[in-house]
PDB file of N, CA and C in Angstrom:
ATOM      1  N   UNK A   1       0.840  -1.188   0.000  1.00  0.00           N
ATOM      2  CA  UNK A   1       0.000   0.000   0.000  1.00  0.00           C
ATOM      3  C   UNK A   1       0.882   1.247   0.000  1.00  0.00           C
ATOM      4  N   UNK A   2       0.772   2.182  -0.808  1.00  0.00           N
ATOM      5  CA  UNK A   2       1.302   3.652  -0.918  1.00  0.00           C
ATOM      6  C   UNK A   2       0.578   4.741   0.219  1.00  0.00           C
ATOM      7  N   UNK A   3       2.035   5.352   0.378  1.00  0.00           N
ATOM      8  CA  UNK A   3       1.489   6.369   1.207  1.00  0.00           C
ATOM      9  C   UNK A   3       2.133   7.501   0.895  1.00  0.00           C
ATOM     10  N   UNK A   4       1.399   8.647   0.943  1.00  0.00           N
ATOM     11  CA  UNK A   4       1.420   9.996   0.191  1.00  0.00           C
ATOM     12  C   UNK A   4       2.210  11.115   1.716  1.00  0.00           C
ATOM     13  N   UNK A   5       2.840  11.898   0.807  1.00  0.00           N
ATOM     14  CA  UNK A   5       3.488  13.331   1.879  1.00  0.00           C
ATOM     15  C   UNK A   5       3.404  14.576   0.723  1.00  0.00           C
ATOM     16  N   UNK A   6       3.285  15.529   1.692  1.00  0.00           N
ATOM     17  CA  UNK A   6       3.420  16.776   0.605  1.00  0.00           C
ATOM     18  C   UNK A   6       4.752  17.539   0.817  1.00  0.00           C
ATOM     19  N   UNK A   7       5.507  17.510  -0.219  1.00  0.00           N
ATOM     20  CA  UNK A   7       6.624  18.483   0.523  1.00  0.00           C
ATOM     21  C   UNK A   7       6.869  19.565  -0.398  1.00  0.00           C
ATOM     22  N   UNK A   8       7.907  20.497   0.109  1.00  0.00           N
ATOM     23  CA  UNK A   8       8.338  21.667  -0.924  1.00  0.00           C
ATOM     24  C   UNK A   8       9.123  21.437  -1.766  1.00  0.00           C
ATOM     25  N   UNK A   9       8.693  22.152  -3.013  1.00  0.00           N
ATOM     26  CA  UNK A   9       9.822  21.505  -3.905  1.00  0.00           C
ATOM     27  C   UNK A   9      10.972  21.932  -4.220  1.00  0.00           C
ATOM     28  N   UNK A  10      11.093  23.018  -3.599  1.00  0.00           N
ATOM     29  CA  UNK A  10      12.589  24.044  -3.146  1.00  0.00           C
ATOM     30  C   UNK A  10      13.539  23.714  -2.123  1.00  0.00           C
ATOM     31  N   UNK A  11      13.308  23.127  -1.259  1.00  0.00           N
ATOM     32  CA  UNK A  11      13.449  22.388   0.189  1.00  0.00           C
ATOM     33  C   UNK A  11      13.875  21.023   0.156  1.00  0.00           C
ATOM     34  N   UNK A  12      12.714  20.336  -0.425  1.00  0.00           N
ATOM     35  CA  UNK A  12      12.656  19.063   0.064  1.00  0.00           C
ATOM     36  C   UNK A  12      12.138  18.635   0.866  1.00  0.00           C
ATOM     37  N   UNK A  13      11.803  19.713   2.057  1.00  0.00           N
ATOM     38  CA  UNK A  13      11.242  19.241   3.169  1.00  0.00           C
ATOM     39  C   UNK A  13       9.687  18.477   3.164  1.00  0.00           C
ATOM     40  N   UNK A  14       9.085  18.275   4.359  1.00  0.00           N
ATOM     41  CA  UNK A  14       8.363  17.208   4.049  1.00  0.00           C
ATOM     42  C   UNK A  14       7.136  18.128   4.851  1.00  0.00           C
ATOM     43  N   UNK A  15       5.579  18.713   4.729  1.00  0.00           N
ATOM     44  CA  UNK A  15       5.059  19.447   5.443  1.00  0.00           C
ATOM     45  C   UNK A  15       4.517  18.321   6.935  1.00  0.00           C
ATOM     46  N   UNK A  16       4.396  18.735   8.129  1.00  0.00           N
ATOM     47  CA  UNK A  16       4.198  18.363   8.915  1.00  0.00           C
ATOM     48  C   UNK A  16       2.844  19.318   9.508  1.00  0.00           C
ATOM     49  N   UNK A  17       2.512  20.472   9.198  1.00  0.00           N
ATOM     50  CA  UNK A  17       1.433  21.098   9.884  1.00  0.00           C
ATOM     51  C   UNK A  17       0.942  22.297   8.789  1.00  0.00           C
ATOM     52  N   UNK A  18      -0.081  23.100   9.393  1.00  0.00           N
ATOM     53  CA  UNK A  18       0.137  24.689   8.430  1.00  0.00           C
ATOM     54  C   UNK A  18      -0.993  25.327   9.953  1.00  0.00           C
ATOM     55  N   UNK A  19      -0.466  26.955   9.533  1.00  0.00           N
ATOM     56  CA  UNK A  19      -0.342  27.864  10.465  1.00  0.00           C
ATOM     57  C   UNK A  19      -1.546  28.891  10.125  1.00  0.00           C
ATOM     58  N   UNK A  20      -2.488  28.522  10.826  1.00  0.00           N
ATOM     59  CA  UNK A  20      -3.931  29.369   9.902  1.00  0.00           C
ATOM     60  C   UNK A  20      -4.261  30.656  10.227  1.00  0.00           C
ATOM     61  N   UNK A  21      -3.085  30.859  11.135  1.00  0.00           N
ATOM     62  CA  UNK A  21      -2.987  32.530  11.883  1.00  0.00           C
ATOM     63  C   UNK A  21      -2.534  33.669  10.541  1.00  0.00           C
ATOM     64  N   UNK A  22      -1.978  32.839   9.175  1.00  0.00           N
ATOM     65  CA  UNK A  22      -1.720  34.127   8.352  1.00  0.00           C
ATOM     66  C   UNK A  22      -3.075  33.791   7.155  1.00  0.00           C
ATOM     67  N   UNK A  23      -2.768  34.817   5.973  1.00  0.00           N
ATOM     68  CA  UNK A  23      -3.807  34.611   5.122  1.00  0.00           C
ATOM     69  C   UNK A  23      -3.020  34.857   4.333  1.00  0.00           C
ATOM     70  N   UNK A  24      -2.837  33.761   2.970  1.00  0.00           N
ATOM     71  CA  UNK A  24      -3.165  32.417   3.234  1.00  0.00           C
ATOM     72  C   UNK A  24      -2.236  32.076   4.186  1.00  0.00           C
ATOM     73  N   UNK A  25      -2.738  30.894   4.407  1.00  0.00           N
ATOM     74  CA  UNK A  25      -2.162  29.912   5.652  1.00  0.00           C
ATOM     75  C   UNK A  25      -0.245  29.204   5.127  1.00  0.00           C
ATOM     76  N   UNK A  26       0.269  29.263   6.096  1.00  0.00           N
ATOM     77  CA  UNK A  26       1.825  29.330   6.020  1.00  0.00           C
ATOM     78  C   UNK A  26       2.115  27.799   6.436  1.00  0.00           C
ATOM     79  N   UNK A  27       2.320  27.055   5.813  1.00  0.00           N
ATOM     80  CA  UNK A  27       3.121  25.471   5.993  1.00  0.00           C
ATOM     81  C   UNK A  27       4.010  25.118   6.881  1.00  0.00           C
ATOM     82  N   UNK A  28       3.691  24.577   7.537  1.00  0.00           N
ATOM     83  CA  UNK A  28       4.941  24.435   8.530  1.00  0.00           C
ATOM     84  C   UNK A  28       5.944  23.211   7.957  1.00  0.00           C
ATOM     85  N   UNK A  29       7.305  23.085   7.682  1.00  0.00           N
ATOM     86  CA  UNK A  29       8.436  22.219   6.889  1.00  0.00           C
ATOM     87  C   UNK A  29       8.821  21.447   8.162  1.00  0.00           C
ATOM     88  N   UNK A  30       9.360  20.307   7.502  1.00  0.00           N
ATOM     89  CA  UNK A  30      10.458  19.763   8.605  1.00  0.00           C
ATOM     90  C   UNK A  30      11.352  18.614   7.758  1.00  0.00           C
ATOM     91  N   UNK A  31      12.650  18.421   7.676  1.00  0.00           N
ATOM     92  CA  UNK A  31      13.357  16.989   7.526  1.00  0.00           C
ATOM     93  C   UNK A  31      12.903  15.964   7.732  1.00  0.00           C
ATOM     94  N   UNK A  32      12.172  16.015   9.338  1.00  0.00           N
ATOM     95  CA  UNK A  32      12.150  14.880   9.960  1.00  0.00           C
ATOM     96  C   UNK A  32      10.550  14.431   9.916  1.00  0.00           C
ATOM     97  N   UNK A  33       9.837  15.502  10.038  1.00  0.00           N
ATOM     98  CA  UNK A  33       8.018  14.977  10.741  1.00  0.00           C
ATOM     99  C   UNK A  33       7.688  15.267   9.184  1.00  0.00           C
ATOM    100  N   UNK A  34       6.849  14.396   9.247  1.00  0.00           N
ATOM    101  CA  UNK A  34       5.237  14.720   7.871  1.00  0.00           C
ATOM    102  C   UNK A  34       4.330  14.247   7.984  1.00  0.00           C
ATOM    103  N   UNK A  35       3.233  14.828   7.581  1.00  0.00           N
ATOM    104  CA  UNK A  35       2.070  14.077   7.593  1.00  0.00           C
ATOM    105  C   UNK A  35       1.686  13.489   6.281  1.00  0.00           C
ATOM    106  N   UNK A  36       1.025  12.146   6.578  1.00  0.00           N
ATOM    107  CA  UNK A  36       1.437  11.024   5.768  1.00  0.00           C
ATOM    108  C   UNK A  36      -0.117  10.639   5.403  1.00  0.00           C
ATOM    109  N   UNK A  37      -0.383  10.139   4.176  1.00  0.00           N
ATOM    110  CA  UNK A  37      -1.803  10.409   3.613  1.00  0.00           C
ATOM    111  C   UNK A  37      -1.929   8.439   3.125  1.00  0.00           C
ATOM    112  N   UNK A  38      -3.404   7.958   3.310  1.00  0.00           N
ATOM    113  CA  UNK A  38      -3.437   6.307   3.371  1.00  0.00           C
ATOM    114  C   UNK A  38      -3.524   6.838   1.031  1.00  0.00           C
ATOM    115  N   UNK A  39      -4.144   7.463   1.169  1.00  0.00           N
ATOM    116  CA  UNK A  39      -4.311   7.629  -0.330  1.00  0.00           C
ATOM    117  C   UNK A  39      -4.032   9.217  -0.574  1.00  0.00           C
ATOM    118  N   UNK A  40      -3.873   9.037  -2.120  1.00  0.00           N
ATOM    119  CA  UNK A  40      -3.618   9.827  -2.915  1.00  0.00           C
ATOM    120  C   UNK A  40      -4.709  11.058  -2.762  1.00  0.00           C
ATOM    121  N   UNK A  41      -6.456  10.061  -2.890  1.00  0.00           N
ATOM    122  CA  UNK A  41      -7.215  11.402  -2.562  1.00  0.00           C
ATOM    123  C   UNK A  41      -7.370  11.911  -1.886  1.00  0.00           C
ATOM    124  N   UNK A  42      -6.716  11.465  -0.353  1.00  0.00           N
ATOM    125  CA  UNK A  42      -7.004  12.205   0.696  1.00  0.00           C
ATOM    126  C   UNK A  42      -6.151  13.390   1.050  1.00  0.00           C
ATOM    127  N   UNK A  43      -5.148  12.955   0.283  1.00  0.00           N
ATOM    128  CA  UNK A  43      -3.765  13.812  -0.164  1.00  0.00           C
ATOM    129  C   UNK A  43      -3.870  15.036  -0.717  1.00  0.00           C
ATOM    130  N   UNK A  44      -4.704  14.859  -2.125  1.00  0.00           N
ATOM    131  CA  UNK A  44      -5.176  15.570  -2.716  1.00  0.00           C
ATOM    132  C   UNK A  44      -6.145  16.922  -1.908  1.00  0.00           C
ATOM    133  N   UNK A  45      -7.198  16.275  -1.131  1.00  0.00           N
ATOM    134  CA  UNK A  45      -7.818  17.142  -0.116  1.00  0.00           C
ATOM    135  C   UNK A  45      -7.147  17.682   0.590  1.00  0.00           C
ATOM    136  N   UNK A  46      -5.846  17.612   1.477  1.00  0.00           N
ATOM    137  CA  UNK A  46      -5.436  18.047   2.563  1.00  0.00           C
ATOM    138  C   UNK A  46      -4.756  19.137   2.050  1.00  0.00           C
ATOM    139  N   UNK A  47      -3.881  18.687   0.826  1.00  0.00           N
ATOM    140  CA  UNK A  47      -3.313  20.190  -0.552  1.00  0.00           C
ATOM    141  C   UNK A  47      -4.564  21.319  -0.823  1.00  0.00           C
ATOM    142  N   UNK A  48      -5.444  20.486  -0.855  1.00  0.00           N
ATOM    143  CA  UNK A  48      -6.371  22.042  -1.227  1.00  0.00           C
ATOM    144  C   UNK A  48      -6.626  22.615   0.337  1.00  0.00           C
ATOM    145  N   UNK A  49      -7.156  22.231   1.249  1.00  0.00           N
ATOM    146  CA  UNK A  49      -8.054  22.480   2.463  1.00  0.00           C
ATOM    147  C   UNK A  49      -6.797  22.938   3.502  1.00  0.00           C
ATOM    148  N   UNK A  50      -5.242  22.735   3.163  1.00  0.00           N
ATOM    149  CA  UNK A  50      -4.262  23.459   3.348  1.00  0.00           C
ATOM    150  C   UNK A  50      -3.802  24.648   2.580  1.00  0.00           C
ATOM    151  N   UNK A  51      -4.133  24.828   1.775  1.00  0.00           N
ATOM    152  CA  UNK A  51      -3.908  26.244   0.711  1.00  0.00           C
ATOM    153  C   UNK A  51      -2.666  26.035   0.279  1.00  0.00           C
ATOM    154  N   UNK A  52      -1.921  25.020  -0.014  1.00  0.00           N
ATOM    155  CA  UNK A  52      -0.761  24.772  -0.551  1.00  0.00           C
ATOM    156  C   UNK A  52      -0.447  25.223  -1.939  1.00  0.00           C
ATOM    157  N   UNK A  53       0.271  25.898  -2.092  1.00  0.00           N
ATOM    158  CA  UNK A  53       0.857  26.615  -3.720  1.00  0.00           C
ATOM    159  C   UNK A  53       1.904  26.337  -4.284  1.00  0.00           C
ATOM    160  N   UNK A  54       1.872  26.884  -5.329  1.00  0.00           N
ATOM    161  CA  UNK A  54       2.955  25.752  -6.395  1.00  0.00           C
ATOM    162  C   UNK A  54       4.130  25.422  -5.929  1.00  0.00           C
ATOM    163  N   UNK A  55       4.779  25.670  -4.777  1.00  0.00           N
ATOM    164  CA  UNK A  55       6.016  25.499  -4.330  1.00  0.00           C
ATOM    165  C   UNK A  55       5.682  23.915  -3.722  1.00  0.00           C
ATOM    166  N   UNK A  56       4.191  23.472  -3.629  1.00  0.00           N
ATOM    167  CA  UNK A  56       4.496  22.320  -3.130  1.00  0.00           C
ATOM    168  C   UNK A  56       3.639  20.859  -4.005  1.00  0.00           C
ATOM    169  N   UNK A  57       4.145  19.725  -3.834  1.00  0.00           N
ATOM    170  CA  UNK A  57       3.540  19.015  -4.502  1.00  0.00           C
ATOM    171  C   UNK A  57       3.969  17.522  -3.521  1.00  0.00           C
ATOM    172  N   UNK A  58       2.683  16.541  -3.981  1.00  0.00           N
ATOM    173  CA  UNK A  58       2.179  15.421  -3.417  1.00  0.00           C
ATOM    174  C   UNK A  58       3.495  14.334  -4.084  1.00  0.00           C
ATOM    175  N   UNK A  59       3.899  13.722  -3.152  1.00  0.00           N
ATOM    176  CA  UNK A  59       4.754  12.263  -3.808  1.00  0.00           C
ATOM    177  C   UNK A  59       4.438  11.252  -2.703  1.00  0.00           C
ATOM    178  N   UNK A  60       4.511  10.139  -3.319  1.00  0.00           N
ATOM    179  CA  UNK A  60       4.258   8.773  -2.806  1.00  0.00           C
ATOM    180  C   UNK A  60       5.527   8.577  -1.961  1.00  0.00           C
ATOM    181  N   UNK A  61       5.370   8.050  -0.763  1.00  0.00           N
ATOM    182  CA  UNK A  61       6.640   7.291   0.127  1.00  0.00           C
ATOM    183  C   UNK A  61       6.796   6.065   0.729  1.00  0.00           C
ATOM    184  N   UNK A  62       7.499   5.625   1.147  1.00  0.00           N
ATOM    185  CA  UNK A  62       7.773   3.965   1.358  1.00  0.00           C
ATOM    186  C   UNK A  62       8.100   3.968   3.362  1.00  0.00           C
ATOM    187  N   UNK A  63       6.914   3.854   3.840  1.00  0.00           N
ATOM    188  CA  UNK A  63       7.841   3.464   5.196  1.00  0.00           C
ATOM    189  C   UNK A  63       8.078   2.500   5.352  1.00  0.00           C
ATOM    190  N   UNK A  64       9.613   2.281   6.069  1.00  0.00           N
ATOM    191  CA  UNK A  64       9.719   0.994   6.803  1.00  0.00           C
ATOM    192  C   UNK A  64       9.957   1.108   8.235  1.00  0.00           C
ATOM    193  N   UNK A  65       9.646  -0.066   9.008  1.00  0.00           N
ATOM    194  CA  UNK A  65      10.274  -0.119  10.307  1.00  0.00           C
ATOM    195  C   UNK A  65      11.468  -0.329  10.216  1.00  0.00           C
ATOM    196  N   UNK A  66      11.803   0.575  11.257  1.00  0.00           N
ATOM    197  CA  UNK A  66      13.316   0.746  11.709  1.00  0.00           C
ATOM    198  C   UNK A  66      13.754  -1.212  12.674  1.00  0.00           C
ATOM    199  N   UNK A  67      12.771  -0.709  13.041  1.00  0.00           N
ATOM    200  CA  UNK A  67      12.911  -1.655  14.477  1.00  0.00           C
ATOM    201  C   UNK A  67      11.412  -2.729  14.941  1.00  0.00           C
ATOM    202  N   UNK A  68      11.586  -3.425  15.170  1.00  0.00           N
ATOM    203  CA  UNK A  68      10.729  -4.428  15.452  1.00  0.00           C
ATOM    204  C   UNK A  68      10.569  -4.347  17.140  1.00  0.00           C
ATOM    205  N   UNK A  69       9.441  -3.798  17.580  1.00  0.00           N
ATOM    206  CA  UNK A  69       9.426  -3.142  19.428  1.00  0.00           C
ATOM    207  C   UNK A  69       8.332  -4.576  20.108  1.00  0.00           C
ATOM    208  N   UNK A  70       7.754  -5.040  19.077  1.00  0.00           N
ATOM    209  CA  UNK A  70       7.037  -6.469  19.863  1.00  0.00           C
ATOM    210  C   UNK A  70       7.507  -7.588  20.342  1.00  0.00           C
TER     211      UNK A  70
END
């Protein structure tokens, strides 16, 4: 199963939040955190209903476990 992130495409970074205190609303970046989408369309929704602009775009990612904790 694929799982979707939105990141910047200047950056690289991966969005983890957005900040609805400006107009439009300001993305919050990170290396490390993202928020991670089960599908594409939900992906799709969170890009619009985040106000995300051309600096950013949807790609598919691969997690794996690091570590086996059971």
């Amino acid at each position: 199963m694929k799982t979707y992130c939105i990141i910047n495409k200047k950056t690289g970074f991966f969005v983890y939040g957005t900040d609805y205190r400006y107009s439009p609303p300001h993305q919050r970046t990170s290396d490390c955190k993202a928020l991670t989408f089960g599908t594409e369309k939900k992906a799709k929704i969170a890009f619009e209903d985040r106000k995300c602009g051309k600096n950013y775009k949807i790609i598919p990612v691969k997690l794996e476990p690091i570590e086996d904790k059971f």
